[in-house]
PDB file of N, CA and C in Angstrom:
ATOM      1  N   UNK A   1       0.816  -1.182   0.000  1.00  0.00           N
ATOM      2  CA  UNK A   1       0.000   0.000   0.000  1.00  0.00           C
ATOM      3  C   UNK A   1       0.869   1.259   0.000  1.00  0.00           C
ATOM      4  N   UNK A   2       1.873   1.163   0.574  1.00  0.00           N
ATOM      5  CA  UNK A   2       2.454   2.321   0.775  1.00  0.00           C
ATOM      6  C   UNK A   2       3.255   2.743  -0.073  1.00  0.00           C
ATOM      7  N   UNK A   3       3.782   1.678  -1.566  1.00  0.00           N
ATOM      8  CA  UNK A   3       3.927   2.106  -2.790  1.00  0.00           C
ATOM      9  C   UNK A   3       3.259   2.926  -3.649  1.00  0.00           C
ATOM     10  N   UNK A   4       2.358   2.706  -3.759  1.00  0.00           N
ATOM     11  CA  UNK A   4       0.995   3.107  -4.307  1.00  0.00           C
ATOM     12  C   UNK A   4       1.219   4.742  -4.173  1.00  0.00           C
ATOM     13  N   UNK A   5       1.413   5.304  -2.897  1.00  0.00           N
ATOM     14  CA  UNK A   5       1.341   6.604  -2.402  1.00  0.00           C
ATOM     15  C   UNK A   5       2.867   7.165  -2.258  1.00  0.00           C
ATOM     16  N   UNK A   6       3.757   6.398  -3.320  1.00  0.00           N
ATOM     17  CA  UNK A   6       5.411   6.272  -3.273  1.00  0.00           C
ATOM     18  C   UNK A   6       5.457   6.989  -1.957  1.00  0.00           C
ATOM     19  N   UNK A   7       5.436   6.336  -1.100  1.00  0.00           N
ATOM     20  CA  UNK A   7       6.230   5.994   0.283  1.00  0.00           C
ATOM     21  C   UNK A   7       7.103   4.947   0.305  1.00  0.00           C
ATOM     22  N   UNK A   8       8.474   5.637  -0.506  1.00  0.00           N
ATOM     23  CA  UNK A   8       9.358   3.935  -0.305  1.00  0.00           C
ATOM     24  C   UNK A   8       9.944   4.218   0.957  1.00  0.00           C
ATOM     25  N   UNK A   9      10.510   4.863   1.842  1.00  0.00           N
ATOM     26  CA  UNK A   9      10.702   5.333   2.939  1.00  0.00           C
ATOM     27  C   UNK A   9       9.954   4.511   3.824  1.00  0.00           C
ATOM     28  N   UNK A  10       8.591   4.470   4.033  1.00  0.00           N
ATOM     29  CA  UNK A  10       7.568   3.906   4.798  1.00  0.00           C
ATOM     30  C   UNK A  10       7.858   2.599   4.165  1.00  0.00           C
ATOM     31  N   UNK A  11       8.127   2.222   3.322  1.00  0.00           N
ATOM     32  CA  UNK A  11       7.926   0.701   2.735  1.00  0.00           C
ATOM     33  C   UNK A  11       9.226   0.344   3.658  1.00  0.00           C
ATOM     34  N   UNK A  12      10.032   1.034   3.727  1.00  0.00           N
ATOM     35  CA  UNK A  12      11.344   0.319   3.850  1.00  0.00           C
ATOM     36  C   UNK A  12      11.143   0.203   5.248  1.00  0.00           C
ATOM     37  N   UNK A  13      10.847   1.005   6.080  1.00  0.00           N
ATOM     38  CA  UNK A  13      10.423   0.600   7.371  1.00  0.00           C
ATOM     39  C   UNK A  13       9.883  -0.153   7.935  1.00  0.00           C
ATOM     40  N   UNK A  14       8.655  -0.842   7.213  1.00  0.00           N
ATOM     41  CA  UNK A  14       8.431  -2.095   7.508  1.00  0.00           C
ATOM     42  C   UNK A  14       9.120  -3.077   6.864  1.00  0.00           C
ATOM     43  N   UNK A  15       9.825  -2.911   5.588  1.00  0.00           N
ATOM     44  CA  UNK A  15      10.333  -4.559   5.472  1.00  0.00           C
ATOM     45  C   UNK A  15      11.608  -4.327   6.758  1.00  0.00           C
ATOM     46  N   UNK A  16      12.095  -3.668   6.983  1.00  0.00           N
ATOM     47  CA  UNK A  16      13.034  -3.421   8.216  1.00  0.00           C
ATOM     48  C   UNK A  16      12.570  -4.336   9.706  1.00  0.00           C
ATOM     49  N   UNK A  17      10.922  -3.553   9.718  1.00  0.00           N
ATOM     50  CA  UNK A  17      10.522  -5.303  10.826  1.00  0.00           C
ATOM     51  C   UNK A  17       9.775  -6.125  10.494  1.00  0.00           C
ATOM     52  N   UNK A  18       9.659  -6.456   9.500  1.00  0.00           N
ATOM     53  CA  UNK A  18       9.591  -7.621   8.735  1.00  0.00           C
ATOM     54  C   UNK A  18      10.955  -8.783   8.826  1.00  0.00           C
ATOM     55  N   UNK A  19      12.105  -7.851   8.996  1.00  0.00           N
ATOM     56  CA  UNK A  19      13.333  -9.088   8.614  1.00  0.00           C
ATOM     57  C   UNK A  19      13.525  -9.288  10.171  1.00  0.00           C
ATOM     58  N   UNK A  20      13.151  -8.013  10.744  1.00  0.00           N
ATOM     59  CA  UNK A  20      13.475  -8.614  12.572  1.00  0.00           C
ATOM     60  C   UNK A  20      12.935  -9.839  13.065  1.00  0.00           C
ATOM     61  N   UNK A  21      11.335  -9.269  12.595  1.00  0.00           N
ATOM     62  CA  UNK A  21      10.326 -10.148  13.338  1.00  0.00           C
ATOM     63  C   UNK A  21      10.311 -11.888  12.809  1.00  0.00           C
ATOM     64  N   UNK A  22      11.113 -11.555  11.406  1.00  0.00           N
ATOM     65  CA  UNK A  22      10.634 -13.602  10.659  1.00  0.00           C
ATOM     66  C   UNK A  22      11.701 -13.044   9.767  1.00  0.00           C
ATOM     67  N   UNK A  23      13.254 -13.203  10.895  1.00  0.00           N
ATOM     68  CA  UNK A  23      14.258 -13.306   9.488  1.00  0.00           C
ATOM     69  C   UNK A  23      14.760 -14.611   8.701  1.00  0.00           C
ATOM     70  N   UNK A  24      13.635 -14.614   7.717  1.00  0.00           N
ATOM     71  CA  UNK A  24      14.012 -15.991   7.195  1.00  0.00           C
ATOM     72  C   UNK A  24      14.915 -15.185   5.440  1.00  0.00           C
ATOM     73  N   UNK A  25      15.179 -16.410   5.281  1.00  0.00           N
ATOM     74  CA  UNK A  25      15.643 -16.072   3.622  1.00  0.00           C
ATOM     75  C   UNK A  25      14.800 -15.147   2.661  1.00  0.00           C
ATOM     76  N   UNK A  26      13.275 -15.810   2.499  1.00  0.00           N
ATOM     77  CA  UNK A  26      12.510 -15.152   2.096  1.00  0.00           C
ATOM     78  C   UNK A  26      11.908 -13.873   2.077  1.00  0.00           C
ATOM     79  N   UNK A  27      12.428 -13.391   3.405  1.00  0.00           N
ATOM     80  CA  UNK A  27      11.857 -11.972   4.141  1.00  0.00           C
ATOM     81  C   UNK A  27      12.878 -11.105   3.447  1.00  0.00           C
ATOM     82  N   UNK A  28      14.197 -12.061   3.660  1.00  0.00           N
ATOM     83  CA  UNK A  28      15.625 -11.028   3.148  1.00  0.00           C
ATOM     84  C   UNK A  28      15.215 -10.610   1.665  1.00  0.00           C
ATOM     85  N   UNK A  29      14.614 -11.701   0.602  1.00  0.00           N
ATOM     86  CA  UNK A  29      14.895 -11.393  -0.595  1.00  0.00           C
ATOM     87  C   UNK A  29      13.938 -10.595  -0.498  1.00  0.00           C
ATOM     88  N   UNK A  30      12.263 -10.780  -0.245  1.00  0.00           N
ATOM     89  CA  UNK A  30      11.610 -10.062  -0.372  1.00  0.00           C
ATOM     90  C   UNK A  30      11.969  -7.980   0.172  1.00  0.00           C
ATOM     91  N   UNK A  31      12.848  -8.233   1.043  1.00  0.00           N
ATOM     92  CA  UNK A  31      13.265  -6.864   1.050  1.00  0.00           C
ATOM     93  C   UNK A  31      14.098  -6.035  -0.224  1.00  0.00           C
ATOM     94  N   UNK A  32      15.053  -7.168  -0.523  1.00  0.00           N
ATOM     95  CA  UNK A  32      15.989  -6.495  -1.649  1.00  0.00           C
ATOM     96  C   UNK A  32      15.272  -6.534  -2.826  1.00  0.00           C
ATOM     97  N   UNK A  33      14.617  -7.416  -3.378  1.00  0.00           N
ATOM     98  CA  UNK A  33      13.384  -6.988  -4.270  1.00  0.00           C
ATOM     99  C   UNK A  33      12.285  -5.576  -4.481  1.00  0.00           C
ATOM    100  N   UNK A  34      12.419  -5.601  -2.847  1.00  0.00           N
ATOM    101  CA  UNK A  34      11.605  -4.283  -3.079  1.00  0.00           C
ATOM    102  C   UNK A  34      12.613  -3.035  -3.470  1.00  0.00           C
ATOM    103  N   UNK A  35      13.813  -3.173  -2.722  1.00  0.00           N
ATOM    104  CA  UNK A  35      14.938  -2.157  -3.164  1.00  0.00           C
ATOM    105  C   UNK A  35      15.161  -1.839  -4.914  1.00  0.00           C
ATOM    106  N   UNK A  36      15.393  -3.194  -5.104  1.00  0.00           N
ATOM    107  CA  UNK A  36      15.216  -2.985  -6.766  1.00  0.00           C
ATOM    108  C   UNK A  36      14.453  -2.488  -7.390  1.00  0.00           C
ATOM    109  N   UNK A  37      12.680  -2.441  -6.982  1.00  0.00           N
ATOM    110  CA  UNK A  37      12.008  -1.897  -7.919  1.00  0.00           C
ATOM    111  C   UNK A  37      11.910  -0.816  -7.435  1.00  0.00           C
ATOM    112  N   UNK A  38      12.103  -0.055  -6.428  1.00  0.00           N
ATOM    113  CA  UNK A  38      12.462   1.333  -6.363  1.00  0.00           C
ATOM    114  C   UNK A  38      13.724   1.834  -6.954  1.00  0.00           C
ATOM    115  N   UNK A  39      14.592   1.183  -7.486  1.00  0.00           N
ATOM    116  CA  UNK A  39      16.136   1.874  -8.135  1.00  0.00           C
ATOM    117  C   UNK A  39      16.733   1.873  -7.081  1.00  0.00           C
ATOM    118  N   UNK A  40      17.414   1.006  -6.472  1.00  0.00           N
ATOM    119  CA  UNK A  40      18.182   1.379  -5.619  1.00  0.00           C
ATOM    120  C   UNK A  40      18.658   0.253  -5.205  1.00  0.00           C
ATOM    121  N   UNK A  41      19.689   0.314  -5.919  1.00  0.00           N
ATOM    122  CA  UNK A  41      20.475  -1.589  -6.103  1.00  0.00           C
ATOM    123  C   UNK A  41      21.430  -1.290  -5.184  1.00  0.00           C
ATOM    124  N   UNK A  42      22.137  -0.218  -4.739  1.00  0.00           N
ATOM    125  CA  UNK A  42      23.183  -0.407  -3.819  1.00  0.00           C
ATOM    126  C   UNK A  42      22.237  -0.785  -2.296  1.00  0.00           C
ATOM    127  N   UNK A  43      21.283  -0.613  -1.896  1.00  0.00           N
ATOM    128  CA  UNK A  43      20.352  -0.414  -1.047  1.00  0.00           C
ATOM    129  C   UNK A  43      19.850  -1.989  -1.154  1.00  0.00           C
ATOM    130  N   UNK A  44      20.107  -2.607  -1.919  1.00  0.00           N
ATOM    131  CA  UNK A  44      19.328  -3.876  -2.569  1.00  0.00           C
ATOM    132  C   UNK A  44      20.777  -4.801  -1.843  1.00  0.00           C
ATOM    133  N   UNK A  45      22.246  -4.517  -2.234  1.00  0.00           N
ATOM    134  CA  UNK A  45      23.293  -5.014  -2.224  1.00  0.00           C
ATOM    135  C   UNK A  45      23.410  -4.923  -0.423  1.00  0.00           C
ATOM    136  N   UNK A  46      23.049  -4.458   0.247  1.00  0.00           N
ATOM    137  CA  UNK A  46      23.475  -3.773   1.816  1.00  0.00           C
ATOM    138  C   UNK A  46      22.718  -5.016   1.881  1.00  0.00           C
ATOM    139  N   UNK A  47      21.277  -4.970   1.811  1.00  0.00           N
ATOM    140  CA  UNK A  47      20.208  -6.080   2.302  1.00  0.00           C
ATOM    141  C   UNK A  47      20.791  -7.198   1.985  1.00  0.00           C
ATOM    142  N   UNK A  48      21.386  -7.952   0.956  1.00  0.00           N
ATOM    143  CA  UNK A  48      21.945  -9.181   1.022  1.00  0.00           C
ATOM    144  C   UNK A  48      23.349  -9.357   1.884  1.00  0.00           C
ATOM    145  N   UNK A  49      23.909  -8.200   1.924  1.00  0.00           N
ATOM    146  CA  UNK A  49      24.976  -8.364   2.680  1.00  0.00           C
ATOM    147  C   UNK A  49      24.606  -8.860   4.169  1.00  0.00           C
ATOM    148  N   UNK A  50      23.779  -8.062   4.584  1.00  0.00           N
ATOM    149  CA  UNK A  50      23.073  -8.118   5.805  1.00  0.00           C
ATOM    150  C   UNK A  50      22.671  -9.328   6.142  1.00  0.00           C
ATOM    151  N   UNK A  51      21.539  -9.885   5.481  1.00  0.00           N
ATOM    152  CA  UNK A  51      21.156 -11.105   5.037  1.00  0.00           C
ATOM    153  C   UNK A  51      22.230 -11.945   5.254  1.00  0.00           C
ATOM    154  N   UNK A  52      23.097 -11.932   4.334  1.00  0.00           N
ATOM    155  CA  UNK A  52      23.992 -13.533   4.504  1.00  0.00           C
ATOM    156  C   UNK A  52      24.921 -13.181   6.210  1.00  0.00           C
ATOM    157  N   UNK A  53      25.336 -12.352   6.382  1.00  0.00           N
ATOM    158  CA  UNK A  53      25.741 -11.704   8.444  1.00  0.00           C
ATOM    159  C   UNK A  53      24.355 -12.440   8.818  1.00  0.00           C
ATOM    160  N   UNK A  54      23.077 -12.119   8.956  1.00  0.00           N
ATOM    161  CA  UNK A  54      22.147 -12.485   9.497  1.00  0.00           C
ATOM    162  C   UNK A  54      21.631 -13.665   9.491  1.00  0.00           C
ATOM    163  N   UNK A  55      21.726 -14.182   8.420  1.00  0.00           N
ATOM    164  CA  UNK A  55      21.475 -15.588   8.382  1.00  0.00           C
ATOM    165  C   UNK A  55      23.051 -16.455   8.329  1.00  0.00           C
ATOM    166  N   UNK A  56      24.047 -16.055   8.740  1.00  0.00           N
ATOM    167  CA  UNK A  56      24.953 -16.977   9.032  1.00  0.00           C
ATOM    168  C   UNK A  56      25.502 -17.819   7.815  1.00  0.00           C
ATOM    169  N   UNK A  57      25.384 -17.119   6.633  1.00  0.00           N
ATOM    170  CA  UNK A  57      25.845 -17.533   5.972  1.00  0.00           C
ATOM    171  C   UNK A  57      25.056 -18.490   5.040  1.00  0.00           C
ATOM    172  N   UNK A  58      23.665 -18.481   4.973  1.00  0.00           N
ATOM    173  CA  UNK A  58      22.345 -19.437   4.798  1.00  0.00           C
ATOM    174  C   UNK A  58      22.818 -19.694   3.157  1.00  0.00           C
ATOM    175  N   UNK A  59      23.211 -21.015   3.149  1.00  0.00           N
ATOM    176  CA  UNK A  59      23.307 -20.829   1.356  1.00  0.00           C
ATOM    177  C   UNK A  59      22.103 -20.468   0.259  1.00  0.00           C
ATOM    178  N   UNK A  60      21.311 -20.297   0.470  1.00  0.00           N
ATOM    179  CA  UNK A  60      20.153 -20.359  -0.410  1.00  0.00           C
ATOM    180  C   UNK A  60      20.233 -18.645  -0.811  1.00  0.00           C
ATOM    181  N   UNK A  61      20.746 -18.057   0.373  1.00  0.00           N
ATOM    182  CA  UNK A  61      20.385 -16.492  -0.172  1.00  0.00           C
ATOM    183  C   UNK A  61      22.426 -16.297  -0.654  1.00  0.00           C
ATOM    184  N   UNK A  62      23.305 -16.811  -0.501  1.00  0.00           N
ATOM    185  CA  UNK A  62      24.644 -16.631  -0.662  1.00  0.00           C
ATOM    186  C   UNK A  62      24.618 -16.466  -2.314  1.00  0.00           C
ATOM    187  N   UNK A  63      23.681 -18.172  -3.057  1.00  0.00           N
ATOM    188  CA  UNK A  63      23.327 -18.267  -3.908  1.00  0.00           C
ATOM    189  C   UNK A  63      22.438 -17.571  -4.891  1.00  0.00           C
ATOM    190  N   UNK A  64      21.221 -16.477  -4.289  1.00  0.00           N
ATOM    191  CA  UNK A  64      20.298 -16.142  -4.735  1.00  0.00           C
ATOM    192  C   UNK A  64      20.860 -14.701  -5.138  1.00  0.00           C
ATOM    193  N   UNK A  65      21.602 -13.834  -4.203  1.00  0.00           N
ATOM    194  CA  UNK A  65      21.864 -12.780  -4.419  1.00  0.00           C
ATOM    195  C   UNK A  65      22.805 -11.906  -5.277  1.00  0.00           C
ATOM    196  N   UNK A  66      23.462 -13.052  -5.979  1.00  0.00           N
ATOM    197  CA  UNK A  66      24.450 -12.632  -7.123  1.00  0.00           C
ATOM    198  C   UNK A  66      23.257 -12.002  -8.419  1.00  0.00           C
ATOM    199  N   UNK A  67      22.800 -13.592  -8.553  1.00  0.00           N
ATOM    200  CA  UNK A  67      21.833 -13.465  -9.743  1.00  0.00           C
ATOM    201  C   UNK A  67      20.992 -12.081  -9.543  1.00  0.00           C
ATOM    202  N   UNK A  68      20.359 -11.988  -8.335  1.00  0.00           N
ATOM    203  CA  UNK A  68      19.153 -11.092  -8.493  1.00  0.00           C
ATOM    204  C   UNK A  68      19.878  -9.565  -8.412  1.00  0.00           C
ATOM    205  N   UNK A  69      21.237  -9.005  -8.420  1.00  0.00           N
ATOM    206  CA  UNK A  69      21.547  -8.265  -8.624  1.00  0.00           C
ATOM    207  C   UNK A  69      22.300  -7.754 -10.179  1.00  0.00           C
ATOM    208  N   UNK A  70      22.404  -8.819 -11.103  1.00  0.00           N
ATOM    209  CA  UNK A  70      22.725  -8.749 -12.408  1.00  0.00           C
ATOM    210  C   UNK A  70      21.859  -7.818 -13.298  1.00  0.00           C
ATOM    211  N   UNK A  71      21.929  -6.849 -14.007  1.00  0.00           N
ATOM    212  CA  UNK A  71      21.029  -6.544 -14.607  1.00  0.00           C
ATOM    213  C   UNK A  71      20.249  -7.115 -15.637  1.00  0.00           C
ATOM    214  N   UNK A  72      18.963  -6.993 -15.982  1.00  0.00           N
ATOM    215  CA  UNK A  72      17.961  -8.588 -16.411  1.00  0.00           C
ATOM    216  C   UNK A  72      17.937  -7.166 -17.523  1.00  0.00           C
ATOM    217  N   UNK A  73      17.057  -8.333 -19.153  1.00  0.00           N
ATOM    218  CA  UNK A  73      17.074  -7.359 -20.151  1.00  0.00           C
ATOM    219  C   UNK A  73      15.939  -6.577 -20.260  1.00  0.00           C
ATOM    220  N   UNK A  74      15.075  -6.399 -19.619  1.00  0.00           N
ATOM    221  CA  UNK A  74      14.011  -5.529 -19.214  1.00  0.00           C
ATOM    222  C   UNK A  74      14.811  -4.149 -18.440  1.00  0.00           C
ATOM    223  N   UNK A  75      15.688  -4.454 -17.410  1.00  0.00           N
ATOM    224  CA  UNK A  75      16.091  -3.120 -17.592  1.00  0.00           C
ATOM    225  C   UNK A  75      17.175  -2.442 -18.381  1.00  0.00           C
ATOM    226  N   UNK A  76      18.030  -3.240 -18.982  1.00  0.00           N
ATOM    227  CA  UNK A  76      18.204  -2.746 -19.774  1.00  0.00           C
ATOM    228  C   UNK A  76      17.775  -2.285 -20.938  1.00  0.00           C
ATOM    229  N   UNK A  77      16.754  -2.357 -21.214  1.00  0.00           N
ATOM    230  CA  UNK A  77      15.568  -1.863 -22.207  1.00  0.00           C
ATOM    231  C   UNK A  77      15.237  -0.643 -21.640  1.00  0.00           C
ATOM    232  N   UNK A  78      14.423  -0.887 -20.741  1.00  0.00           N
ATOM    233  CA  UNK A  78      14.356   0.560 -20.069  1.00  0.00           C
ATOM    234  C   UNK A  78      15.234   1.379 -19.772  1.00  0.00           C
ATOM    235  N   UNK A  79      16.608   1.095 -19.554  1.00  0.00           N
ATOM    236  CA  UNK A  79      17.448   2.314 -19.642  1.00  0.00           C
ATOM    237  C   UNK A  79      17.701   2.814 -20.779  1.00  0.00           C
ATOM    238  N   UNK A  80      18.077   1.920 -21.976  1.00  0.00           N
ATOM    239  CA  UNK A  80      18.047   2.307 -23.105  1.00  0.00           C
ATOM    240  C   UNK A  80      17.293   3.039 -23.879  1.00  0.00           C
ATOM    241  N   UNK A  81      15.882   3.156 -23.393  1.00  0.00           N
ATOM    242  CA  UNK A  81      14.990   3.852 -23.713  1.00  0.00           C
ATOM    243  C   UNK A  81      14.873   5.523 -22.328  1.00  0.00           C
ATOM    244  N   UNK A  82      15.003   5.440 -21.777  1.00  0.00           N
ATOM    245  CA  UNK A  82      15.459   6.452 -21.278  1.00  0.00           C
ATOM    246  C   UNK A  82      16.616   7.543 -21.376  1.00  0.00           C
ATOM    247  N   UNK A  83      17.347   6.839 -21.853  1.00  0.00           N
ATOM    248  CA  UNK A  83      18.529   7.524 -22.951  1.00  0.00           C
ATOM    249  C   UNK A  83      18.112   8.299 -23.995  1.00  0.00           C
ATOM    250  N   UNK A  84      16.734   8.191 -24.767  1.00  0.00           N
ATOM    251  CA  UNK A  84      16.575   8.619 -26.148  1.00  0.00           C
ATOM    252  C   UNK A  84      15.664  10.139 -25.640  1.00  0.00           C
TER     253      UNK A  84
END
């Protein structure tokens, strides 16, 4: 909801206790996901860092977080088109 009314600020605050309250893998990605679709991959990169400190090293997100920080060809489309 609080996208909607671009409150990423407010968004980020709750996935913040979101990862306290049920820090599982899933909570982690679901945070850096949200970082991404706001633009903000270094913000995206902290959360997995965090994540793998927090989860001790959990392979599933060690594994997950390379990929999901690569740029996919959708955005590069969209940047490319933002260029013109």
């Amino acid at each position: 909801m609080e996208m909607r009314y671009n409150e990423a600020d407010r968004a980020r605050a709750i996935y913040e206790r979101y990862v306290r309250c049920l820090p599982d893998v899933k909570a982690w990605v679901r945070f850096a996901k949200f970082e991404m679709q706001v633009g903000y991959v270094d913000h995206a990169r902290r959360v997995y860092e965090r994540a793998v400190q927090e989860l001790d090293g959990e392979p599933s997100i060690v594994s997950l977080a390379p990929a999901m920080l690569r740029p996919c060809s959708l955005c590069r489309t969209v940047l490319t088109l933002m260029r013109c």
